[in-house]
N, C-alpha and C. Protein backbone atom coordinates (compact mmCIF):
# COMPACT_ATOMS: atom_id res chain seq x y z
N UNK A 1 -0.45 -52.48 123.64
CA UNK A 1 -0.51 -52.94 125.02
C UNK A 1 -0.46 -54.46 125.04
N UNK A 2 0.37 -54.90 125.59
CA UNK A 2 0.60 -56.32 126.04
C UNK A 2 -0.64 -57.20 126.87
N UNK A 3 -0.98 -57.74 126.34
CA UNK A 3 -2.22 -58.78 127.16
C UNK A 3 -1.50 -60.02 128.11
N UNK A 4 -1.82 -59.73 129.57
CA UNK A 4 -1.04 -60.40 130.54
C UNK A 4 -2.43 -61.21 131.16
N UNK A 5 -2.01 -63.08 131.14
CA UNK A 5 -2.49 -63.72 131.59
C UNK A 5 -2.33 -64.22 132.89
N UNK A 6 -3.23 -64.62 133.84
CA UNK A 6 -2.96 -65.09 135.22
C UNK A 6 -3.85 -66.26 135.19
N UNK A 7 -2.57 -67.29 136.13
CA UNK A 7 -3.72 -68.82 135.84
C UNK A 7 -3.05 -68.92 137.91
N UNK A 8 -3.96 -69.51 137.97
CA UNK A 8 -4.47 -70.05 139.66
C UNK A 8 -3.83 -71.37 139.54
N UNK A 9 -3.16 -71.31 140.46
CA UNK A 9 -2.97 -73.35 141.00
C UNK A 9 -4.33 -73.83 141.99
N UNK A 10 -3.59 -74.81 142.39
CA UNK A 10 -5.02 -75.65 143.43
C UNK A 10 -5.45 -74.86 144.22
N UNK A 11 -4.53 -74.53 145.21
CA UNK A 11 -4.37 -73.27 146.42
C UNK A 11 -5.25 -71.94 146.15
N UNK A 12 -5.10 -71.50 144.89
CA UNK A 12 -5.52 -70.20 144.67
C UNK A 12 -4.49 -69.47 144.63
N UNK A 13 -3.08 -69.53 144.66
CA UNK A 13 -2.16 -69.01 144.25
C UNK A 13 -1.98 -68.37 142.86
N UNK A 14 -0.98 -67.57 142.41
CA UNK A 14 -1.07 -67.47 141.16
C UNK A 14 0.25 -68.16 140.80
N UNK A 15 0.17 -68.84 139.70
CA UNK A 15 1.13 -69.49 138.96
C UNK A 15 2.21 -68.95 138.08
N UNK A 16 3.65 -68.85 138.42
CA UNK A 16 4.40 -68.79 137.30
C UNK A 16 4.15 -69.39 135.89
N UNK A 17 4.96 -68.82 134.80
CA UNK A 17 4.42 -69.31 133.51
C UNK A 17 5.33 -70.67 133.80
N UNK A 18 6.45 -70.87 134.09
CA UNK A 18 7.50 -72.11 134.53
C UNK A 18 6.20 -73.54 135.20
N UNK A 19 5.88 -72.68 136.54
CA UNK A 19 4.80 -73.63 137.05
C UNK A 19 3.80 -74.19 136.22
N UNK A 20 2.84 -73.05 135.44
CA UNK A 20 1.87 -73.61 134.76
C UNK A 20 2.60 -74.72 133.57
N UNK A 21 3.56 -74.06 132.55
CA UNK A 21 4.11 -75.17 131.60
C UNK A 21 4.11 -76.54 132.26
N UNK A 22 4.79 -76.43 133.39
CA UNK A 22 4.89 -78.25 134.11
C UNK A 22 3.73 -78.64 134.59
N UNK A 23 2.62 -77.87 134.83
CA UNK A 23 1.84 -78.27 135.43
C UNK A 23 0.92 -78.96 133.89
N UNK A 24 0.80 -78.43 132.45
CA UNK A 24 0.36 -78.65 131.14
C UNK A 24 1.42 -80.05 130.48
N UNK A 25 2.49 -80.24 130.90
CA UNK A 25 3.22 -81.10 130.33
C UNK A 25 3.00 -82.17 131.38
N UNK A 26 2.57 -82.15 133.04
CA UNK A 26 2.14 -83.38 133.40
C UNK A 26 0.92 -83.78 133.03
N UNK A 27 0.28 -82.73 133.06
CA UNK A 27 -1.19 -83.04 132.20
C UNK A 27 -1.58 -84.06 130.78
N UNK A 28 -0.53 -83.34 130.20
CA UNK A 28 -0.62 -84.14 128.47
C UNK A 28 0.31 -85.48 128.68
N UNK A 29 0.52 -85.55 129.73
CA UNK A 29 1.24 -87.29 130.30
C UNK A 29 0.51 -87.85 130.42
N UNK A 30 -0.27 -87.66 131.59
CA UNK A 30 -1.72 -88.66 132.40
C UNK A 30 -2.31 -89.02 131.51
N UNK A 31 -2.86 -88.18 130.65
CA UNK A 31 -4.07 -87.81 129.71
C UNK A 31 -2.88 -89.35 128.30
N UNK A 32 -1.86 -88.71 127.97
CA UNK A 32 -1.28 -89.78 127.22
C UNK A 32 -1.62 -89.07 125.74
N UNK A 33 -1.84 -87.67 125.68
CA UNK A 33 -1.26 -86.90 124.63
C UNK A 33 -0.85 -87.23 123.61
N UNK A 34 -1.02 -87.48 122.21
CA UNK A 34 -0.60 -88.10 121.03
C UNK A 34 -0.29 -89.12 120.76
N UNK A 35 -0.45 -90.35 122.03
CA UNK A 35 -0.13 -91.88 121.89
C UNK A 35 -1.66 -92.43 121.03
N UNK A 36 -0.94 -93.72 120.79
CA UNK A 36 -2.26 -94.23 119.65
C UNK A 36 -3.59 -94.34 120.40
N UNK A 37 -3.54 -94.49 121.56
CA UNK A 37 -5.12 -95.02 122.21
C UNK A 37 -5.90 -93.36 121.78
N UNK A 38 -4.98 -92.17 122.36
CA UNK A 38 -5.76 -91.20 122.46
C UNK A 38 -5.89 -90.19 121.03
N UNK A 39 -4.76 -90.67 120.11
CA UNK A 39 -5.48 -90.14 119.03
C UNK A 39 -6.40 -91.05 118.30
N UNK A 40 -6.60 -92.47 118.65
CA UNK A 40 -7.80 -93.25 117.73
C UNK A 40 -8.87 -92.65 118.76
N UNK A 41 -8.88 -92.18 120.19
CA UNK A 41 -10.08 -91.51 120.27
C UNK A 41 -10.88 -89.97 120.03
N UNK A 42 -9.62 -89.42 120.17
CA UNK A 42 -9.89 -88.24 119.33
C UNK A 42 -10.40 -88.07 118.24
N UNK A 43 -10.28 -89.05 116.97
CA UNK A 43 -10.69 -89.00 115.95
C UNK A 43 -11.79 -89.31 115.65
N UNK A 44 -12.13 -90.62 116.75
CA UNK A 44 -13.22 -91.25 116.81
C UNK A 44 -14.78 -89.86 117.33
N UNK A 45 -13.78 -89.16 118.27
CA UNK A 45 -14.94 -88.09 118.83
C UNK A 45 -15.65 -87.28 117.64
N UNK A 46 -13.84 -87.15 116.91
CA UNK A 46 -13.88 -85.80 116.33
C UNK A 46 -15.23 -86.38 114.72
N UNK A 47 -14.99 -87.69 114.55
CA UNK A 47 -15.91 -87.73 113.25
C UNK A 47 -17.79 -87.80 113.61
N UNK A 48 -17.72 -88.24 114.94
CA UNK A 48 -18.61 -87.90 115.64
C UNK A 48 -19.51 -86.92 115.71
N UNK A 49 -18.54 -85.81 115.77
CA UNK A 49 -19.03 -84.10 115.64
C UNK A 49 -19.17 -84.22 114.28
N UNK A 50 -18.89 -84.63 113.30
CA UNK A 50 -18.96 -83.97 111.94
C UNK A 50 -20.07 -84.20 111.47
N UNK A 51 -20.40 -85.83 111.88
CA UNK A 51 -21.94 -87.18 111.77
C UNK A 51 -22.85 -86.03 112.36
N UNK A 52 -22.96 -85.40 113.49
CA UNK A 52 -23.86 -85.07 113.47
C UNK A 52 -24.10 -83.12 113.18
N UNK A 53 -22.90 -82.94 113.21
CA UNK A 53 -23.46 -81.72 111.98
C UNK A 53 -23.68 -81.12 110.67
N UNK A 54 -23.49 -82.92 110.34
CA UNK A 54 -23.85 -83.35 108.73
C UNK A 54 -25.80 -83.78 108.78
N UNK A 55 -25.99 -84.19 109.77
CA UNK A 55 -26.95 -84.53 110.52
C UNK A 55 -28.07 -83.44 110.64
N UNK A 56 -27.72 -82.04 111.08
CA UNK A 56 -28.21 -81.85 111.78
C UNK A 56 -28.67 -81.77 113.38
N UNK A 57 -28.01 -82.53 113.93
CA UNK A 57 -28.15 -82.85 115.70
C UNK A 57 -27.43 -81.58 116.17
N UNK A 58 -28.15 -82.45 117.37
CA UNK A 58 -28.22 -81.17 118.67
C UNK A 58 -27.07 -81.43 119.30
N UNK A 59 -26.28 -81.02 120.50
CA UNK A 59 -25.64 -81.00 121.12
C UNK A 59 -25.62 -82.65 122.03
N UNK A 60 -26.56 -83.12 122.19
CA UNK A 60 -26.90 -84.39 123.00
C UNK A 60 -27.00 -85.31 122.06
N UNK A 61 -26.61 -85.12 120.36
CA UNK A 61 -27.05 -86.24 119.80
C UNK A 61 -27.96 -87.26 119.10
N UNK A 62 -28.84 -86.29 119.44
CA UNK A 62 -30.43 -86.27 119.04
C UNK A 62 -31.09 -85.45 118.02
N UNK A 63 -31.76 -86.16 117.01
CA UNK A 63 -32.27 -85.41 116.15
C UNK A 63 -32.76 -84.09 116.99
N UNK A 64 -32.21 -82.91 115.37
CA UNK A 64 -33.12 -81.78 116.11
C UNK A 64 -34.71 -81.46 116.35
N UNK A 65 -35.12 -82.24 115.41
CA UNK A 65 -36.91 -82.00 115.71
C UNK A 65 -37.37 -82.93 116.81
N UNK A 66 -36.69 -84.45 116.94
CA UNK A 66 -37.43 -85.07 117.56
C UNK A 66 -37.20 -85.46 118.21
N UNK A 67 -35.60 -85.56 118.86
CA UNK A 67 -35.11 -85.94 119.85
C UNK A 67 -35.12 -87.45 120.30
N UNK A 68 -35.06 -88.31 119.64
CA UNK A 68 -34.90 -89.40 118.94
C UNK A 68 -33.69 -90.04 119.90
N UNK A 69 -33.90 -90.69 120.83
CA UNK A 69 -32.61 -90.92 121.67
C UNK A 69 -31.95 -92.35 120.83
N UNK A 70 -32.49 -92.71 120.34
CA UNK A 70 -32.25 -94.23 119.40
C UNK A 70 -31.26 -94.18 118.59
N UNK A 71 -31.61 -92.78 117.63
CA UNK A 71 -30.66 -92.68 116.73
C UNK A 71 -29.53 -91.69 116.99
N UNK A 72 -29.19 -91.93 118.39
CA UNK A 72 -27.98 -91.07 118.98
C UNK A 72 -26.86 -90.88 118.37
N UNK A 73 -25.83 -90.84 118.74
CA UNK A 73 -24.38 -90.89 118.50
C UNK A 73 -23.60 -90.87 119.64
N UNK A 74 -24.50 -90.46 120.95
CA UNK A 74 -23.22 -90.53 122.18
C UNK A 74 -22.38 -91.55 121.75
N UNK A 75 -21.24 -91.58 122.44
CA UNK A 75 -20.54 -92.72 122.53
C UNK A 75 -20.96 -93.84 123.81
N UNK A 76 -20.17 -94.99 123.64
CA UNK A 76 -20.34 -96.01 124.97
C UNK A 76 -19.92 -95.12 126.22
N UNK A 77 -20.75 -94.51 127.26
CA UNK A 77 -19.59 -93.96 128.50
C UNK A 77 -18.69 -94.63 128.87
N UNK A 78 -18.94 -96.66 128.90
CA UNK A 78 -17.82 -96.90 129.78
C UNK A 78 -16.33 -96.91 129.08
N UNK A 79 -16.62 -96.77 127.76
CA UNK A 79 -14.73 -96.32 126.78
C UNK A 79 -14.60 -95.07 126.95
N UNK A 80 -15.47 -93.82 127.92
CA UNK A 80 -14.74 -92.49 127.94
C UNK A 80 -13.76 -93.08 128.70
């Protein structure tokens, strides 16, 4: 049996697969998709995740026992 997906536009319409593709390829435009800014931040996120599940940390960044906001890892918000 074939597994058939349905994706919604803004409206609540349902989307052709044609629509959704253009609607994913303007997406990975805006966004700037594999250009250097966004893969030096991707990487930057991604070693991020590794720091802290080499770590030990929680989801927020924070030691798991003590919650230690000091020795975080968020990033700066204002470079999201």
């Amino acid at each position: 049996m074939e597994m058939v997906s349905a994706t919604l536009n803004a409206k609540g319409d349902f989307m052709t697969k044609e629509e959704f593709d253009a609607m994913v390829a303007a997406e990975e435009k805006r966004l700037g998709v594999g250009n250097q800014e966004f893969m030096q931040r991707h990487n930057e996120i991604m070693r991020m995740i590794d720091e802290a599940r080499q770590n030990g940390g929680k989801s927020d960044g924070t030691d798991r026992t003590d919650g230690d906001a000091e020795r975080s890892i968020q990033p700066d918000r204002d470079k999201l």
